[in-house]
Protein backbone atom coordinates (compact mmCIF):
# COMPACT_ATOMS: atom_id res chain seq x y z
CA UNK A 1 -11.24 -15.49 6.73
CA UNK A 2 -7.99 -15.87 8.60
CA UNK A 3 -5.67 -13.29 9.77
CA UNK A 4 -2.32 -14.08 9.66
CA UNK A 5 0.83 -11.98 11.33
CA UNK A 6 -0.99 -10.16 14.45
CA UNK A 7 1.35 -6.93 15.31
CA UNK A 8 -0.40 -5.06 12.60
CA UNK A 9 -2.74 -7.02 11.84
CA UNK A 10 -4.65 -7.31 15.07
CA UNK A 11 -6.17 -4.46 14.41
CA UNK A 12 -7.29 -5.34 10.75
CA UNK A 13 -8.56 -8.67 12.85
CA UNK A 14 -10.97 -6.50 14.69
CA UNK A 15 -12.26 -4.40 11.21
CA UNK A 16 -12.81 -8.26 9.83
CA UNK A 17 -14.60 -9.41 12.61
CA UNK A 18 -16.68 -6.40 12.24
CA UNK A 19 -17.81 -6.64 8.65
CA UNK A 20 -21.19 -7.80 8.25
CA UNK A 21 -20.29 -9.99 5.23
CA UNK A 22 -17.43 -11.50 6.47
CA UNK A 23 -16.40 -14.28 9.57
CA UNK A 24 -13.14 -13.82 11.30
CA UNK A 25 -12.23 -17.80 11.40
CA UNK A 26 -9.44 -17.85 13.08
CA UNK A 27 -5.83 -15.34 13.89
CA UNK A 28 -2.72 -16.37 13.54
CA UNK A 29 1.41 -15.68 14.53
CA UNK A 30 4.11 -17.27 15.56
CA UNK A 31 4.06 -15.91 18.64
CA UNK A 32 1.60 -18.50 20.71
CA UNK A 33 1.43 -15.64 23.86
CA UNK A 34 0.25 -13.06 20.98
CA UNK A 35 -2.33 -15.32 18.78
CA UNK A 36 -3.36 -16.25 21.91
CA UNK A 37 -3.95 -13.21 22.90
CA UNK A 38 -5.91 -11.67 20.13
CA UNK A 39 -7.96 -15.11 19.73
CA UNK A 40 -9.28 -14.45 23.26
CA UNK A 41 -10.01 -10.74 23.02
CA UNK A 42 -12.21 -11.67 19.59
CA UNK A 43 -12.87 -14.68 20.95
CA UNK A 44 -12.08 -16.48 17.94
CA UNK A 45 -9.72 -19.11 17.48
CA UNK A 46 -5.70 -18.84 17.43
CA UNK A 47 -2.90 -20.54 15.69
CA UNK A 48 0.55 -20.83 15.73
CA UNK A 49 0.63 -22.62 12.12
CA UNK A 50 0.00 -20.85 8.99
CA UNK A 51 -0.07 -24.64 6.86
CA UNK A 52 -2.42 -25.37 9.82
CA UNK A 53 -4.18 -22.73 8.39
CA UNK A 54 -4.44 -23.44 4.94
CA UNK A 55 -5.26 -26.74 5.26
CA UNK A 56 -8.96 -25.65 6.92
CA UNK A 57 -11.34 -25.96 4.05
CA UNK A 58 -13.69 -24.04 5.62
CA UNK A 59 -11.07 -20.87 5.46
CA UNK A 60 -12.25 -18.88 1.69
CA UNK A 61 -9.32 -16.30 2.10
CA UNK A 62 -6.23 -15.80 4.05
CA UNK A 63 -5.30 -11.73 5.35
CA UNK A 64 -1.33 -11.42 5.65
CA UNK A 65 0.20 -8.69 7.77
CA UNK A 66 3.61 -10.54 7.50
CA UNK A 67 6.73 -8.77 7.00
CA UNK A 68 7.20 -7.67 3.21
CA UNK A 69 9.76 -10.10 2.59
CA UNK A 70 7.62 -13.64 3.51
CA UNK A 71 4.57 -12.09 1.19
CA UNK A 72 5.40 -13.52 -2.20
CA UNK A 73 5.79 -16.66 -0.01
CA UNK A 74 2.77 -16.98 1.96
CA UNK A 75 1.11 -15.75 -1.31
CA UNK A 76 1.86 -18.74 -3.40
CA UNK A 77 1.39 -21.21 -0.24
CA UNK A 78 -2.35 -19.69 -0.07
CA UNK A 79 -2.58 -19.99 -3.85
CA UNK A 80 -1.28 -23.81 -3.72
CA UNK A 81 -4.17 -23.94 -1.55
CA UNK A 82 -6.68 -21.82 -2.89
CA UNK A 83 -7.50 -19.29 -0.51
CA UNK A 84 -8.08 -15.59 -1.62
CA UNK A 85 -5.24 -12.94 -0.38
CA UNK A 86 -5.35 -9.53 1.06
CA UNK A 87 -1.87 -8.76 1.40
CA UNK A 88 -0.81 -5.47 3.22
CA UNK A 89 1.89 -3.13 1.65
CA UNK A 90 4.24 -3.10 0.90
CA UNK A 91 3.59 -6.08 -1.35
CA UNK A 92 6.98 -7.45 -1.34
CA UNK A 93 10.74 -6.69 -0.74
CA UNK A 94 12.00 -8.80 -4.54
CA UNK A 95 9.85 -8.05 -7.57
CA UNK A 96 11.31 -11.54 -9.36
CA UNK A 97 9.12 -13.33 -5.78
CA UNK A 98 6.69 -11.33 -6.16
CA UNK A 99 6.29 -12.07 -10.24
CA UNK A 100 6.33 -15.71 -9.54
CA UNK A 101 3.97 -15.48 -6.86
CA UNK A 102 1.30 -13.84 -8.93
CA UNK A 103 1.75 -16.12 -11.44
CA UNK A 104 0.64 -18.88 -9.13
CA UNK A 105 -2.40 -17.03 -7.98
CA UNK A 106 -3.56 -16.42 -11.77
CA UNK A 107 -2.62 -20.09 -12.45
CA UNK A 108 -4.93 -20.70 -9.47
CA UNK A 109 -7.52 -18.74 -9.96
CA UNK A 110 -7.88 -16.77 -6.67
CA UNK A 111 -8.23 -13.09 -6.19
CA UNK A 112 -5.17 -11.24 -4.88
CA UNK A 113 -5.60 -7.80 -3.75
CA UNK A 114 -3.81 -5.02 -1.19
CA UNK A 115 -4.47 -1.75 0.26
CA UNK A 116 -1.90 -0.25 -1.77
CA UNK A 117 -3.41 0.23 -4.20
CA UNK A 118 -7.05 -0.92 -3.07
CA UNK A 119 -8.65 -3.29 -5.84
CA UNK A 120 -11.69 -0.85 -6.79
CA UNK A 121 -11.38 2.98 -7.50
CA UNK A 122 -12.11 4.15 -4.34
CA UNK A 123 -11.52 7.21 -2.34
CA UNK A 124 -9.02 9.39 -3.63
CA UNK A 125 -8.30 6.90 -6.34
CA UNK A 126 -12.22 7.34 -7.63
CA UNK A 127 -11.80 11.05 -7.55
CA UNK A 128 -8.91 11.25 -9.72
CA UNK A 129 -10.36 8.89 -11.77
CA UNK A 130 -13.92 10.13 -11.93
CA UNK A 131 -11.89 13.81 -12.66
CA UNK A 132 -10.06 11.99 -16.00
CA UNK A 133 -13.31 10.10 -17.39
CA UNK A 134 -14.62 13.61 -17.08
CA UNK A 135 -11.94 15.45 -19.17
CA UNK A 136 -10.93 17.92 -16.30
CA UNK A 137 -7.66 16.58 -16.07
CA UNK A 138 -6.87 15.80 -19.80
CA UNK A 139 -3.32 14.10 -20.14
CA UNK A 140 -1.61 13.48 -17.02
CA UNK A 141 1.94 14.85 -17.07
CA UNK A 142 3.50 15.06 -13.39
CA UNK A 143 1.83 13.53 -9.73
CA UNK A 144 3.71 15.10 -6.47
CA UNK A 145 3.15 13.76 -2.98
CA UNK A 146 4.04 14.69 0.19
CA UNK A 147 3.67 12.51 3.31
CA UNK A 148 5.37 12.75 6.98
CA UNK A 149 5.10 11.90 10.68
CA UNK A 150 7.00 12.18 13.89
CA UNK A 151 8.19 9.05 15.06
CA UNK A 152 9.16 9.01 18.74
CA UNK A 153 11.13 5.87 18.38
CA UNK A 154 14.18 6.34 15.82
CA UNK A 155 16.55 3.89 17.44
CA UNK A 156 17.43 0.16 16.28
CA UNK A 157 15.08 -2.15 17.54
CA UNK A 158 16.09 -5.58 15.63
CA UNK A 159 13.39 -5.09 13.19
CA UNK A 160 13.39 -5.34 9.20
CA UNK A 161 13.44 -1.31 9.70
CA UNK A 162 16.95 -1.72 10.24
CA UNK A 163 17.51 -3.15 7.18
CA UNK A 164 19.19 -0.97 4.63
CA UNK A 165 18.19 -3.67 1.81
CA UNK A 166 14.89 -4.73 3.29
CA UNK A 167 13.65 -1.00 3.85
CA UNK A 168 15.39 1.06 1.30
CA UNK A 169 15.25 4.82 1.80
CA UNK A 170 13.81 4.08 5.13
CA UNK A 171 10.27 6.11 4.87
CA UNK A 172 10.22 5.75 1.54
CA UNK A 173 9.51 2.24 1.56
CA UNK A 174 7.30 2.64 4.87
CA UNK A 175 5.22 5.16 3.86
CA UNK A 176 6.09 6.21 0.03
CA UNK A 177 5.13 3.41 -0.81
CA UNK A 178 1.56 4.56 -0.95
CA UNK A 179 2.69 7.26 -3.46
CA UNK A 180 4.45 5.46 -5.92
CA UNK A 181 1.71 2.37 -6.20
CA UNK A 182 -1.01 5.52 -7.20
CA UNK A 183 1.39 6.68 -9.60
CA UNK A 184 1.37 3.51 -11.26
CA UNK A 185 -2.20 3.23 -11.42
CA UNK A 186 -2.68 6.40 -13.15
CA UNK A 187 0.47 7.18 -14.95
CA UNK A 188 1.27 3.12 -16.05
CA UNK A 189 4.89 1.83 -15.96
CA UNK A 190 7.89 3.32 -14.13
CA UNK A 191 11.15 3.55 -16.76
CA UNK A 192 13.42 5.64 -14.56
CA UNK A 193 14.04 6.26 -11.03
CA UNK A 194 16.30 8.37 -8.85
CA UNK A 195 16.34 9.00 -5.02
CA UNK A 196 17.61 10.49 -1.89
CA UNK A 197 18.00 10.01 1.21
CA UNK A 198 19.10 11.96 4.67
CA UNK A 199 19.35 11.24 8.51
CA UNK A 200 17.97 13.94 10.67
CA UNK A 201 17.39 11.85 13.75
CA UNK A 202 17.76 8.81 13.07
CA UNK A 203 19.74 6.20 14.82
CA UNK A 204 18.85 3.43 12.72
CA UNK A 205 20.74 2.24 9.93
CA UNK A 206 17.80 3.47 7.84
CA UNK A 207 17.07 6.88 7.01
CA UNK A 208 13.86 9.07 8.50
CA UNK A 209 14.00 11.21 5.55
CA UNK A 210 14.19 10.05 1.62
CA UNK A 211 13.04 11.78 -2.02
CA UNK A 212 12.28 10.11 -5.22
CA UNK A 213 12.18 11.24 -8.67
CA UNK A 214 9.85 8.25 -10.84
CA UNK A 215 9.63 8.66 -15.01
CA UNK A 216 7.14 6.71 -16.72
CA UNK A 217 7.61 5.53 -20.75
CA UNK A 218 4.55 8.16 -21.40
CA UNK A 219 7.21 11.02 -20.43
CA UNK A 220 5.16 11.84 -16.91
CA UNK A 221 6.96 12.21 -13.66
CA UNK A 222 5.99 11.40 -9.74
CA UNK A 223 8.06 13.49 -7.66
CA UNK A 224 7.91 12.45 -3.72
CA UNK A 225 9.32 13.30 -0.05
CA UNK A 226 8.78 11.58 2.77
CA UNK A 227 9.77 11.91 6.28
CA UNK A 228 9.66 10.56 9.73
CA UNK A 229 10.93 13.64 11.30
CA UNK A 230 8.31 16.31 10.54
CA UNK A 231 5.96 17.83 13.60
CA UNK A 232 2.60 19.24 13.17
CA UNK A 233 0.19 16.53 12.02
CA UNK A 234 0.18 12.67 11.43
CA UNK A 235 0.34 11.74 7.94
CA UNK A 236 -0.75 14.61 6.42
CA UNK A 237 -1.09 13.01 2.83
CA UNK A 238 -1.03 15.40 -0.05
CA UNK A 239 -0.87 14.95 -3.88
CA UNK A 240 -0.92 17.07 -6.49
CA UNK A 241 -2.32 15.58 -9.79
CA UNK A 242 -1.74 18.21 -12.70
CA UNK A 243 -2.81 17.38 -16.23
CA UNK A 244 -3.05 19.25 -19.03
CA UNK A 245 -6.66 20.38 -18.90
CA UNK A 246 -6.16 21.00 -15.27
CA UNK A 247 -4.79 19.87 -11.99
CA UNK A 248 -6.43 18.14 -8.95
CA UNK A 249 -4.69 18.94 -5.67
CA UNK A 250 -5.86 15.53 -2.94
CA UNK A 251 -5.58 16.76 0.50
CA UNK A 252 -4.70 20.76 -0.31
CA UNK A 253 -5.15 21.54 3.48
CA UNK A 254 -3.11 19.34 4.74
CA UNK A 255 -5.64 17.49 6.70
CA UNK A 256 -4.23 14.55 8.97
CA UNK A 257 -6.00 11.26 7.76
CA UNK A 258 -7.63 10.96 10.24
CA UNK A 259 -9.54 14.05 9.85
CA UNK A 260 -13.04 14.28 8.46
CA UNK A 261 -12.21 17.58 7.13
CA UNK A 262 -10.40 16.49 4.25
CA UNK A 263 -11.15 17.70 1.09
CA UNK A 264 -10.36 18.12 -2.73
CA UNK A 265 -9.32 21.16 -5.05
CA UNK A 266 -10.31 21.83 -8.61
CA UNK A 267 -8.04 23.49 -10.91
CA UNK A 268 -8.83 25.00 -14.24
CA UNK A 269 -6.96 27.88 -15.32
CA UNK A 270 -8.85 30.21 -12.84
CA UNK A 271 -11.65 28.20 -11.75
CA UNK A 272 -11.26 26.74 -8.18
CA UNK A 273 -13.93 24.07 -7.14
CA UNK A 274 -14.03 22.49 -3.86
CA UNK A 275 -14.83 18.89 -3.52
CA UNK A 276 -16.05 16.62 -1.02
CA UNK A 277 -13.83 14.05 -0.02
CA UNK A 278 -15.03 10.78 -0.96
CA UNK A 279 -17.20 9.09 1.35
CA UNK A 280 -16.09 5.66 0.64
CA UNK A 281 -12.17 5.79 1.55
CA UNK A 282 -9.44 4.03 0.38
CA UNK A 283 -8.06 1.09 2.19
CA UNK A 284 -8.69 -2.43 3.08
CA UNK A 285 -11.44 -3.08 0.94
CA UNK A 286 -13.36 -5.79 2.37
CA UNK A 287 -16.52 -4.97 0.84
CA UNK A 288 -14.47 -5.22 -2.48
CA UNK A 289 -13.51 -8.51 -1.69
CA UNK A 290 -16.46 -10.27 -0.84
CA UNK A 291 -17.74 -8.70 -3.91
CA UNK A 292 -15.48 -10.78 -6.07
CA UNK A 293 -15.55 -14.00 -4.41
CA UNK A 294 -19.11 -14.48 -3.54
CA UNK A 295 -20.86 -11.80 -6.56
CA UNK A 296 -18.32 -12.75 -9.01
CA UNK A 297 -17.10 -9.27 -10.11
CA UNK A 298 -13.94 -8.45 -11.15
CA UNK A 299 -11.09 -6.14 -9.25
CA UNK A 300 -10.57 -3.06 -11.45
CA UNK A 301 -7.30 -2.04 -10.32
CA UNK A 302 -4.34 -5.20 -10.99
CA UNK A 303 -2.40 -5.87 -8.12
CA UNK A 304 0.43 -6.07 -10.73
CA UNK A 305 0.40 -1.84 -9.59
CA UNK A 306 1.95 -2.91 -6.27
CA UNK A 307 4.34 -4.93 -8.13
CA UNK A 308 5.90 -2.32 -10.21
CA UNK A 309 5.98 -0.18 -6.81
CA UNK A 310 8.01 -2.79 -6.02
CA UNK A 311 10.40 -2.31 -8.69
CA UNK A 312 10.75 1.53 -8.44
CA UNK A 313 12.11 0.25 -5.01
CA UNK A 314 14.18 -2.16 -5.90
CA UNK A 315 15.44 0.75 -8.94
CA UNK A 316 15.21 3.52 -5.71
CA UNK A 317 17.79 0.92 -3.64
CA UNK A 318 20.62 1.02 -6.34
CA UNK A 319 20.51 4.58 -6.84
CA UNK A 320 20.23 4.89 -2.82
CA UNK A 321 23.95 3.18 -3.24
CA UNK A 322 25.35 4.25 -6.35
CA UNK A 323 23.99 7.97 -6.67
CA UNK A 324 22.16 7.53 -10.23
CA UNK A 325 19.56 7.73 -11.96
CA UNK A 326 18.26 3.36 -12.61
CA UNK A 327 16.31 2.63 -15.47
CA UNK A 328 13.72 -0.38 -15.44
C-alpha cells in the first residue's frame, strides 16, 4: 500500500504499517520536508509524486488523505491504474466528480471503500443492523445525532476550512458528515434537505455550529447538530435510532470515542437492555480490505452511501444560502 497526503494521514501510515496483513510501500505529499519526514520515522520510502506512485506495479492499493476536493481525482487516476482506494471522508466536495469517478473504478474493477461509511457492518453500523435483522427495530422512521468538540483554533488559517463552498456549514461537513453517510446506509436515499448554521466563536468564514434536517423518499427523517464550540468531552457521538418496534439509542452516555466505556441502549416499550459496544469498531477497515482483494469477498456497504452524503451537502450548501428547504 501507499499513503498518499501525510497531515492526516501520517497517522493512518503508522495503523498500515502496523497491520499484519498489509506492507506500508511507500508515503507520499507534496511537501518533500514532510514525506520525508514520515518515510524516515517508518522507515519506509517517501515521495513527492503521486503518478510516481501509481506507476509502481508492485503498489496493490493507494490510501488518500487528500483534501475532499482532489478525491474524485486521485480516485480515477488510481483506477486508470488499477490500484484499490481507501479514501478518507469526506468523499468529495462535487457529487457530479465524484459520480464519474466511481464509474471509472467499477469500469476498472478495483475496490473503493472509506471510513465513512466503513465497507463491512461494523461497530455501531453491525449493531443497528444486527438490531433490524432481528425485528427489534421494525421500520425505521427518524435517526438523530449529536456530535461536538472544542476547537482551540477558530481563526483563518488559509485552509479549505475557510471555504464557505468547500466546507459548507462548517462542522457539518467536518464532522456531520459521519451522520448523514449512516443515515444513508440505513434509511436509503436523501429527497429533501434543510440546514442551519451559527457563529459562536468563530473567526473563520465558516461556521463552528450548523443543524440539518435530511428526508428520505421512504418518509424517514435524520435530524443532526453539530458543533465546534461545545466543552465537556471530545466527540461525544450519539444517535438515536427509533423504529417502530423500538428504538436503539448508540452512545446514550455520552461517552467520548475514545472511551472504552461506551455502550448501547435497548428500547422496547418498557424494556431497557444494555448492550456491549461492539468489539470490532468502525473505521478504517483494513482487515476489510485485504479481505476483498486477496479472499475475494465482496464490500457489503456501497461506497455510493458516501456519495449521496455528498449530495445532502451539496443540497445543505444552497439552503445554507438561500434559507430553504432543497430537494434532490
Amino acid at each position: 500500500m501507499a499513503v498518499v497526503g501525510l497531515n492526516f494521514g501520517a497517522l493512518q501510515a503508522a495503523s498500515i504499517k502496523a497491520h499484519p496483513n498489509l506492507k506500508l510501500a511507500v508515503v507520499c505529499d507534496l511537501d518533500a520536508a514532510r514525506a520525508q519526514a514520515v518515510g524516515q520515522k517508518l522507515s519506509v520510502p517517501h515521495s513527492t509524486s503521486y503518478e510516481s506512485v501509481l506507476a509502481d506495479p508492485a503498489i496493490e492499493a493507494v490510501a488518500l488523505f487528500t483534501p475532499p476536493g482532489l478525491h474524485a481525482k486521485h480516485l480515477t487516476m488510481a483506477a486508470r491504474a488499477g490500484k484499490h482506494v481507501v479514501v478518507t471522508k469526506p468523499f468529495e466536495i462535487s457529487s457530479a466528480r465524484g459520480e464519474e469517478a466511481i464509474r471509472a473504478a467499477e469500469e476498472a474493477g478495483i475496490v473503493v471503500m472509506s471510513n465513512s461509511p466503513p465497507p463491512r457492518y461494523i461497530g455501531a453500523y453491525g449493531s443497528v443492523k444486527s438490531a433490524i435483522d432481528a425485528g427489534n427495530l421494525g421500520k425505521l422512521v427518524h435517526i438523530s445525532g449529536h456530535t461536538w468538540a472544542f476547537y482551540d483554533t477558530m481563526s483563518p488559517d488559509g485552509t479549505w476550512y475557510d471555504d464557505p463552498d468547500a466546507c459548507p456549514g462548517g462542522p457539518l461537513f467536518r464532522l456531520g458528515i459521519y451522520s448523514i453517510n449512516f443515515a444513508n446506509v440505513f434509511l436509503g436515499r436523501p429527497a429533501e434537505v434543510y440546514a442551519q448554521q451559527s457563529w459562536i466563536r468563530s473567526k473563520r468564514p465558516t461556521p463552528d455550529h450548523a443543524s440539518l434536517v435530511v428526508k428520505y423518499g421512504s418518509g424517514a427523517q435524520l435530524t443532526l447538530a453539530v458543533s465546534l464550540s461545545v466543552g465537556g468531552g471530545v466527540y461525544p457521538d450519539n444517535m438515536l435510532v427509533a423504529g417502530t418496534s423500538g428504538t436503539l439509542v448508540i452512545n446514550p452516555d455520552f461517552s467520548p470515542s475514545d472511551s472504552s466505556e461506551r455502550s448501547l441502549l435497548l428500547v422496547q416499550g418498557r424494556d431497557r437492555t444494555r448492550l456491549a459496544w461492539p468489539s470490532e469498531t468502525g473505521g478504517y477497515d483494513y482487515e476489510g480490505l485485504y479481505r476483498f482483494i486477496r479472499g475475494r469477498e465482496t464490500p457489503e456497504i456501497s461506497i455510493r452511501a458516501a456519495l449521496d452524503g455528498v449530495r445532502v451537502i451539496e443540497a445543505a450548501r444552497i439552503s445554507l444560502k438561500e434559507k430553504r428547504a432543497v430537494g434532490l
